[in-house]
Protein backbone atom coordinates (compact mmCIF):
# COMPACT_ATOMS: atom_id res chain seq x y z
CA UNK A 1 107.08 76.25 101.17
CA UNK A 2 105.68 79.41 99.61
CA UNK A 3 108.60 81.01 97.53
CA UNK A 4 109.95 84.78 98.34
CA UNK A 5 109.51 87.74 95.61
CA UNK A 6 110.68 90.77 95.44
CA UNK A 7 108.82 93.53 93.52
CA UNK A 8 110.42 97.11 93.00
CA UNK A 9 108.05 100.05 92.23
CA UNK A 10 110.46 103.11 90.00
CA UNK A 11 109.16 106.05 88.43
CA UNK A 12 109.57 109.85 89.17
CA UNK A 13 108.55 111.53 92.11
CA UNK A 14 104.92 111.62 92.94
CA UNK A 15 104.19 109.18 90.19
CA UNK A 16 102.12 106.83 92.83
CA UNK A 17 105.12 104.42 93.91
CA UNK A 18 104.05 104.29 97.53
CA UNK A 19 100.61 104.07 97.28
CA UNK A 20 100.41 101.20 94.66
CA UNK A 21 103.04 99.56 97.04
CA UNK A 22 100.71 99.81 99.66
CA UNK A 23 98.24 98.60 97.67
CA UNK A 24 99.45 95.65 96.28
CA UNK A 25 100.77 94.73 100.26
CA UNK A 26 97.56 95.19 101.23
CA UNK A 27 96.18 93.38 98.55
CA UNK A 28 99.17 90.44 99.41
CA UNK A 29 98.17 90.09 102.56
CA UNK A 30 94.48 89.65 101.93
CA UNK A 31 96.05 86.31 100.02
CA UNK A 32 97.66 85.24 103.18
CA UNK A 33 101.01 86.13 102.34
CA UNK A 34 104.00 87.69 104.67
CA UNK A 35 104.78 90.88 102.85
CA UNK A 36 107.15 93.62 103.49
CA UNK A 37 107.23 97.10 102.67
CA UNK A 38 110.57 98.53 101.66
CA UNK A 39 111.44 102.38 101.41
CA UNK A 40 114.57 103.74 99.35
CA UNK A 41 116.19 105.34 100.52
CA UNK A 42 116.00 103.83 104.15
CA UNK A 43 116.54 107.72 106.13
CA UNK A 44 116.70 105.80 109.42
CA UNK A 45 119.97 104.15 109.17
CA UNK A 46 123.22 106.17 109.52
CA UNK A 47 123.55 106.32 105.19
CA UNK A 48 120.49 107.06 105.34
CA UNK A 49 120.41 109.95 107.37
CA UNK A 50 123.50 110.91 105.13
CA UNK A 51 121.41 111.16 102.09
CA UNK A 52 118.41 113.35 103.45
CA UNK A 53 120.99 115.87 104.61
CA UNK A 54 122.35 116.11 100.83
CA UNK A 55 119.04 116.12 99.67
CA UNK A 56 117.55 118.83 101.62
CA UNK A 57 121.06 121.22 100.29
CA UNK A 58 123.04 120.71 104.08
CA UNK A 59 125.73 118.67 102.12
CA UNK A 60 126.99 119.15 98.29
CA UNK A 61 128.17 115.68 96.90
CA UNK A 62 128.75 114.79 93.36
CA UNK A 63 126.76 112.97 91.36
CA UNK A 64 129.02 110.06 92.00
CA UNK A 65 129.10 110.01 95.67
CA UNK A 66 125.03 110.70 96.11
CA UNK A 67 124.85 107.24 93.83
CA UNK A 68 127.39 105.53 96.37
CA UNK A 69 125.01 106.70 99.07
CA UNK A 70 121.98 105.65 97.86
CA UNK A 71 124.04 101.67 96.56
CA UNK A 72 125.19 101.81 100.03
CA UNK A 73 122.09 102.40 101.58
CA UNK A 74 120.65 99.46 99.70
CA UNK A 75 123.29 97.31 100.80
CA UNK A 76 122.54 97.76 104.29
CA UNK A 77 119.36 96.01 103.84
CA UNK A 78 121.21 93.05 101.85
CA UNK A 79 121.35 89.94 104.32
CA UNK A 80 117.87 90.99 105.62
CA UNK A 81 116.34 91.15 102.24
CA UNK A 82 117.89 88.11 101.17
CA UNK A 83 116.96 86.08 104.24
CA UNK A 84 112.98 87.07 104.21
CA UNK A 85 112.52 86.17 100.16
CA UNK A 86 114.22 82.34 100.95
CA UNK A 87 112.23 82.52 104.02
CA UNK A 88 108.97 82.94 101.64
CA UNK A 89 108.26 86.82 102.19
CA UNK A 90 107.39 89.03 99.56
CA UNK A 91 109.18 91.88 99.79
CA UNK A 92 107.77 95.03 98.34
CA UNK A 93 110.18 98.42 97.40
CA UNK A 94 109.38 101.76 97.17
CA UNK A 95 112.61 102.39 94.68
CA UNK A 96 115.08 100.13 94.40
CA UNK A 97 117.82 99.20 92.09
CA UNK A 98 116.94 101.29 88.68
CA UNK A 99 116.83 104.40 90.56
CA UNK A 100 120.04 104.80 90.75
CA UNK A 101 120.46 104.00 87.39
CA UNK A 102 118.47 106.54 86.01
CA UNK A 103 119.33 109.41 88.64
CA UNK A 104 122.39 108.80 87.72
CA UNK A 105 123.15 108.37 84.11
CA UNK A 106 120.63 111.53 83.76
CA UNK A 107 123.38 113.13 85.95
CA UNK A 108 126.13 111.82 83.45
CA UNK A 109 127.26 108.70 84.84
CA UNK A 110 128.18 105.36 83.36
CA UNK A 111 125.19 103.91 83.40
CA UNK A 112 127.10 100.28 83.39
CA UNK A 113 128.99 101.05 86.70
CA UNK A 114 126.02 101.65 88.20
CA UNK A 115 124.57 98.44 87.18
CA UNK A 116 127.96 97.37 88.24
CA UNK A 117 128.30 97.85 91.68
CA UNK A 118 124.81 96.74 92.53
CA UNK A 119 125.54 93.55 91.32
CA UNK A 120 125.82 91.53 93.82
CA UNK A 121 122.36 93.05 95.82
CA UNK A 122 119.21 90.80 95.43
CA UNK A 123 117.46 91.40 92.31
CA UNK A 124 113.93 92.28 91.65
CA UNK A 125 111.61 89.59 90.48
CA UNK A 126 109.33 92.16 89.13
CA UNK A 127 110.01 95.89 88.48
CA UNK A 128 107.16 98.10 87.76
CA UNK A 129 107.43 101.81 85.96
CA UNK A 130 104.97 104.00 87.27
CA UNK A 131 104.93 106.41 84.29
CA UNK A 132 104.51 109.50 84.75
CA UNK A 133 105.40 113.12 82.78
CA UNK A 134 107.86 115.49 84.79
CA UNK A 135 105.67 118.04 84.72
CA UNK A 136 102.78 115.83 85.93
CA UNK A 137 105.36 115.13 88.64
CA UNK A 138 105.73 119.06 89.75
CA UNK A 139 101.77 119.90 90.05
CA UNK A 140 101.30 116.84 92.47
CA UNK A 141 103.91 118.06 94.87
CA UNK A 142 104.33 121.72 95.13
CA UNK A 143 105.89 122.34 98.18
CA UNK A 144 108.90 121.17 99.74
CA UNK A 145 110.56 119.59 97.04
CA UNK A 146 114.33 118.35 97.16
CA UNK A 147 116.59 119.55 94.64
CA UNK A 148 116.15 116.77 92.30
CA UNK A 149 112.15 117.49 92.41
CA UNK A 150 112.63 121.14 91.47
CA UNK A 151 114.99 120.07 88.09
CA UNK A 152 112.56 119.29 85.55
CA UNK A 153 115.19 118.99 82.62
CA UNK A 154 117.10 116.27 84.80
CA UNK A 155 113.67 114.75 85.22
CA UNK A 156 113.07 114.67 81.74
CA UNK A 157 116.53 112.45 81.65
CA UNK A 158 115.29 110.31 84.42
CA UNK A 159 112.47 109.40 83.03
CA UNK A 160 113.84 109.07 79.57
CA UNK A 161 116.48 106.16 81.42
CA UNK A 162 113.83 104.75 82.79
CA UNK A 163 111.55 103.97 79.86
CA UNK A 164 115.12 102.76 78.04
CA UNK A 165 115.50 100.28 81.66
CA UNK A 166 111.57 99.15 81.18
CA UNK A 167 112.52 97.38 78.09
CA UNK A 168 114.16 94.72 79.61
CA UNK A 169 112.45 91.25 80.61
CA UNK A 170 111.18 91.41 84.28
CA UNK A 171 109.97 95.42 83.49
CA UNK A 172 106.49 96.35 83.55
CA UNK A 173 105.50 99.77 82.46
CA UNK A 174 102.41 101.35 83.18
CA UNK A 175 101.10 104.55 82.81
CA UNK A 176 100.33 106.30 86.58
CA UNK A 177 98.32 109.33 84.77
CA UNK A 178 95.14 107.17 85.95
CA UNK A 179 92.95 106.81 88.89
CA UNK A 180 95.06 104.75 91.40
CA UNK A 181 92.77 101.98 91.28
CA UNK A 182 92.86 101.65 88.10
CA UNK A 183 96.73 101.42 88.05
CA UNK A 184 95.94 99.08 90.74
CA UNK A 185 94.63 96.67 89.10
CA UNK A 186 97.09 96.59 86.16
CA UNK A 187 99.74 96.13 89.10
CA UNK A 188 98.04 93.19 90.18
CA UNK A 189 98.06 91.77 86.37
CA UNK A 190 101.60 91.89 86.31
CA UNK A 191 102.39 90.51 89.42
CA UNK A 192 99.71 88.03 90.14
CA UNK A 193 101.48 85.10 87.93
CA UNK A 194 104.48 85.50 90.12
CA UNK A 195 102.66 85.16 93.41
């Protein structure tokens, strides 16, 4: 039986997480493989819907409950996530884990306790840093933007959590300043020995 992955894509805002996601799935499935494309967060579940309300300024949590949200959020896709990787799937996210991580140690939190209480979620086979400057971030979105978008100083923090997380075995950190395809193809690099 094929064995299950699970690949996480992090990096700020507009750095190219869902497109080399979709990439690589599409790229996956060319290989015959079952492949899944995750989201976080997930705004179609009730957390979910939770966290876009905060996010767009109709609800004013701390720091420390948005993180709960988001943890939450990710547990709700738990038992499914851990049933398609034994079943063989490769699972795919579009933010996972880290991002709470650095969200929320940029914010101030323990970055431990996050780490903590996301413990017992599946963990990534393979994360991937999409790289990119926060300012770089702010010219490829201009409109609509959250309130975390529109902070470049916390971005700078994110970022800076980030590249201190993509030290760590199972990281891979690539620069998403490039032409997509080009990132592309390092993505495949990094993950193809897994596959």
């Amino acid at each position: 039986m094929t064995h299950g992955l699970l690949i996480a894509f992090e990096g700020l805002d507009q750095s190219g997480k869902q497109t080399q996601a979709e990439l690589l799935r599409d790229r996956l499935i060319a290989t015959s493989r079952a492949v899944r494309l995750l989201s976080f967060p997930d705004y179609g579940t009730p957390i979910g819907e939770e966290i876009e309300r905060a996010l767009r300024g109709a609800r004013n949590y701390a720091p420390e409950v948005m993180q709960l949200l988001y943890v939450a959020n990710r547990y709700e896709w738990r038992t499914d996530i851990e049933r398609r990787r034994s079943d063989g799937e490769i699972l795919i996210c579009d933010r996972y884990l880290a991002s709470s991580v650095a969200y929320g140690e940029a914010q101030g939190l323990d970055p431990a306790w996050l780490l903590e209480i996301q413990r017992h979620l599946p963990q990534p086979d393979v994360t991937v840093l999409l790289d990119i400057a926060p300012e770089v971030s702010a010219k490829r979105k201009i409109a609509d933007r959250d309130r975390y978008e529109r902070d470049l100083a916390l971005l700078a923090r994110v970022r800076n959590s980030y590249l201190q997380l993509a030290e760590k075995d199972g990281w891979v950190r690539l620069s998403a300043d490039r032409d997509r395809l080009l990132v592309a193809t390092d993505v495949w690099a990094a993950v193809e020995r897994h596959v």
